[in-house]
Protein backbone atom coordinates (compact mmCIF):
# COMPACT_ATOMS: atom_id res chain seq x y z
CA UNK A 1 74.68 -45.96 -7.26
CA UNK A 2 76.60 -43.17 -5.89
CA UNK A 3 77.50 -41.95 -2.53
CA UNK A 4 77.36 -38.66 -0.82
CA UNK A 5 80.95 -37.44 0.09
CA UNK A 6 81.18 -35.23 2.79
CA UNK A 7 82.26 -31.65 2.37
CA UNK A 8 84.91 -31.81 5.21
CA UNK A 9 87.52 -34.01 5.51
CA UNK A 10 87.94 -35.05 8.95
CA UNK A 11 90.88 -35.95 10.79
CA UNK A 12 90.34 -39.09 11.78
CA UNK A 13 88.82 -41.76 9.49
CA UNK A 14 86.70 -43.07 12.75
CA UNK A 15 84.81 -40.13 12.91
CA UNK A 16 83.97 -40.16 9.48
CA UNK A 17 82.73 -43.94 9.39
CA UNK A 18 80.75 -43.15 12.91
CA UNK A 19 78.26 -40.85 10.74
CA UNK A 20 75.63 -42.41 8.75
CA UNK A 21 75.54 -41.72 5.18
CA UNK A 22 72.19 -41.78 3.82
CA UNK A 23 72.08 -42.53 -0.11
CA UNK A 24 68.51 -41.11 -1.80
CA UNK A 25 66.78 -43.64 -3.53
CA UNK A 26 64.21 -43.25 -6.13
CA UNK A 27 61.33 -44.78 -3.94
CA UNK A 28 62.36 -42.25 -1.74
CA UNK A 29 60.29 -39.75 -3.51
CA UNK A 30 55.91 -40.50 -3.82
CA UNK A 31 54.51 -39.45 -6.77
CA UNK A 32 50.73 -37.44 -5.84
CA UNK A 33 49.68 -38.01 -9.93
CA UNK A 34 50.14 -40.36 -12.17
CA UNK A 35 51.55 -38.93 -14.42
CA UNK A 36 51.94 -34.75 -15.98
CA UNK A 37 49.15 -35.53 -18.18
CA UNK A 38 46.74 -36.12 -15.57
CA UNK A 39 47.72 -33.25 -13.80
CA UNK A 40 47.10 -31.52 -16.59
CA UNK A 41 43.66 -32.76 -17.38
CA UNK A 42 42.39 -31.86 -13.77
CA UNK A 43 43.82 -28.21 -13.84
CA UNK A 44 41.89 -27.81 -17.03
CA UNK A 45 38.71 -29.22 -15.79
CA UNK A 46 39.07 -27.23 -12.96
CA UNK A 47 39.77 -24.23 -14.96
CA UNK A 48 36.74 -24.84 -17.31
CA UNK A 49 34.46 -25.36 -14.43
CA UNK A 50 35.34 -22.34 -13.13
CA UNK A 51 35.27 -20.16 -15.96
CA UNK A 52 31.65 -21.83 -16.28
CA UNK A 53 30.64 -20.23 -12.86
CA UNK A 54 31.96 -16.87 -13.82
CA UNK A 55 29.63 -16.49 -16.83
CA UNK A 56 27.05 -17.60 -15.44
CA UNK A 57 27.08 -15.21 -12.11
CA UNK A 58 27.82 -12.15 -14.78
CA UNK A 59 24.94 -13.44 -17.04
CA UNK A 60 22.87 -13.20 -13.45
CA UNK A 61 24.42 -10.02 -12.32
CA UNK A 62 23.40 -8.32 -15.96
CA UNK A 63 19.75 -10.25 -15.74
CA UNK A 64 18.78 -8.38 -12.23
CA UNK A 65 20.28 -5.11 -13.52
CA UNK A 66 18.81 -5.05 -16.50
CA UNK A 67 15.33 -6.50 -14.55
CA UNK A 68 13.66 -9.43 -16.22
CA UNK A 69 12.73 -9.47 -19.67
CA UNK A 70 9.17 -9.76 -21.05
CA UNK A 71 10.14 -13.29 -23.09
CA UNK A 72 10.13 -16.27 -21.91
CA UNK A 73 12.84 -18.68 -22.19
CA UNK A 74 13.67 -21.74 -24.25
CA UNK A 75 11.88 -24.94 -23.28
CA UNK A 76 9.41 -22.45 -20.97
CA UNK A 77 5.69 -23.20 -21.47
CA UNK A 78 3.73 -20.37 -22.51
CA UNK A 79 2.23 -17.62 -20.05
CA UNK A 80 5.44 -18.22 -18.02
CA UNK A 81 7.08 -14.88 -18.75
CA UNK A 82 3.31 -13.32 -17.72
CA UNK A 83 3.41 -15.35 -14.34
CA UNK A 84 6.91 -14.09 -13.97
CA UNK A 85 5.94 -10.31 -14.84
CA UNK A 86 2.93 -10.80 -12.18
CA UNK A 87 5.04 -11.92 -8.92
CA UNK A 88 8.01 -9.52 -9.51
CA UNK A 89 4.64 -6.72 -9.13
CA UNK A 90 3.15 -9.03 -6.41
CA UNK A 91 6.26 -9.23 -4.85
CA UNK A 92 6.70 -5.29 -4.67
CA UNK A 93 3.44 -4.93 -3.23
CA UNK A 94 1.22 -4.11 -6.24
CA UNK A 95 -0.53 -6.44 -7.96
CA UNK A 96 -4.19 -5.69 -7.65
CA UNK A 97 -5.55 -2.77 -6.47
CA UNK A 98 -8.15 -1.94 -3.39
CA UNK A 99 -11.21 -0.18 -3.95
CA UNK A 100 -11.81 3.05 -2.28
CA UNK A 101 -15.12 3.12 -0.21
CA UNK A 102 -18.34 4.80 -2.55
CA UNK A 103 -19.13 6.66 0.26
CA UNK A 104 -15.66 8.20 0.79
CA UNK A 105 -15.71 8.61 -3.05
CA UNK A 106 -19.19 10.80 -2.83
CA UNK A 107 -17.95 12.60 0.44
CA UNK A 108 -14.77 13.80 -1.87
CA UNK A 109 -17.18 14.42 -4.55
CA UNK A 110 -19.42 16.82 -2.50
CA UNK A 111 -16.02 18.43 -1.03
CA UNK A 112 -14.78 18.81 -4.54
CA UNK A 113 -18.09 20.43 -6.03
CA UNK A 114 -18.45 22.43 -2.68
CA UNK A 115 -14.87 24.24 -3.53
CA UNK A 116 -16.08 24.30 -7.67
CA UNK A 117 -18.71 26.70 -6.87
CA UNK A 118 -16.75 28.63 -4.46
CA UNK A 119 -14.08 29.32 -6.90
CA UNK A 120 -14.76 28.88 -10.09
CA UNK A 121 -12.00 28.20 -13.11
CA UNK A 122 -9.89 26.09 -10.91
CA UNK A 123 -7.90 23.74 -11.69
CA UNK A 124 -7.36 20.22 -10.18
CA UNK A 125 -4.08 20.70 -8.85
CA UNK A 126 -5.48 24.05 -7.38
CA UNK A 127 -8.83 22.43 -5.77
CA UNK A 128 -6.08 20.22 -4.44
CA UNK A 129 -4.28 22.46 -2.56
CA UNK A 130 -7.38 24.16 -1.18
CA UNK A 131 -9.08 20.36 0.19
CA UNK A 132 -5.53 19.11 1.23
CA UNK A 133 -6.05 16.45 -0.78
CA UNK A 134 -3.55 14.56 -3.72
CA UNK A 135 -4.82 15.43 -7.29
CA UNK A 136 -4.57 11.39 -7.68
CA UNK A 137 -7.38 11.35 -4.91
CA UNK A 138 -9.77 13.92 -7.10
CA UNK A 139 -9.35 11.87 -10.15
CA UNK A 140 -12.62 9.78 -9.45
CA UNK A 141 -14.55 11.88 -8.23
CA UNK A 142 -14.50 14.69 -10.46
CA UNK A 143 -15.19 12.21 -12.99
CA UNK A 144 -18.38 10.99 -10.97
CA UNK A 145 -19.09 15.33 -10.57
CA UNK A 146 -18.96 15.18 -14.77
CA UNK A 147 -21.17 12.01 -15.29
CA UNK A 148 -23.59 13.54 -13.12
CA UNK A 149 -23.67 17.02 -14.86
CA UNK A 150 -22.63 18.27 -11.84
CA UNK A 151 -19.63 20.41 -12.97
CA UNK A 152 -18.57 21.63 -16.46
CA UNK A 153 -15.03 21.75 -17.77
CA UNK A 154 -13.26 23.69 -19.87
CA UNK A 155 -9.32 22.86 -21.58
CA UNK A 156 -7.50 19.81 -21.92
CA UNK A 157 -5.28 17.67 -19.47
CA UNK A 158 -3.55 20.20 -17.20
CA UNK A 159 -4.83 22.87 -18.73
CA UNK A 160 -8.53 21.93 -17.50
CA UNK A 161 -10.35 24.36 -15.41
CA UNK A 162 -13.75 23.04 -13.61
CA UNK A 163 -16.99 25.15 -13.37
CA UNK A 164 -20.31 24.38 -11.52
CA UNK A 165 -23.02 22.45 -13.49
């Protein structure tokens, strides 16, 4: 073993056999792991775990940008992407729709044919404007106004034009 000299020399050899000389030993120092290896091994474990929970919050991050797809995946019964399809729609507030009241339905139909033979040649958007009313309101019952033979049309999609019956 050695011994630690000290870096002055003092005057008197008293002093210098009054101060304690400490001599490092090698249980002086505690190991935390066994050995480099196993340090090692859990760094990479730790590593790989990690690199695991990266992919797998991009793979999500891609999945809810993208939205869901239509298949279903591995292992997934079948019908399970169509339940999944049907709660994202429920879950926006869709899913299936209410029906509008018959009577409100006629009372927009009578409006409708009421403004048909006061102007005819209009078109929807037009009889729209003049009711205050959204064309997607008119849709049904100008359809009901042509099953019943009340009103005529002439043209194709927004080029139709409606005339009394």
């Amino acid at each position: 073993m050695h011994s630690i000299e000290p870096r002055f020399a003092p005057a008197d050899d008293s002093i210098a056999q009054s101060i304690p000389q400490r001599i490092p030993n090698e249980s002086d120092s505690i190991p935390m792991f066994d050995s480099e290896n196993d340090l090692r091994a859990r760094v990479d474990a730790f590593v790989d775990d990690l690199n695991v929970l990266i992919r797998e919050a991009a793979l999500l991050a891609v999945h809810q940008a993208l939205g869901v797809s239509g298949k279903r995946g591995p292992g997934r019964p079948r019908g399970a992407a169509k339940a999944s399809v049907g709660t994202a729609r429920a879950a926006k507030g869709g899913g299936k729709r209410a029906k509008r009241d018959p009577k409100a339905v006629l009372a927009m139909a009578d409006k409708v044919h009421a403004a048909v033979k006061a102007k005819p040649g209009q078109s929807v958007e037009q009889i729209g404007k003049a009711l205050g009313a959204p064309t997607k309101a008119l849709t049904l019952p100008i359809r009901k106004l042509i099953e019943a033979k009340r009103v005529k049309t002439k043209g194709q999609r927004r080029g139709t034009r409606y005339f009394p019956g």
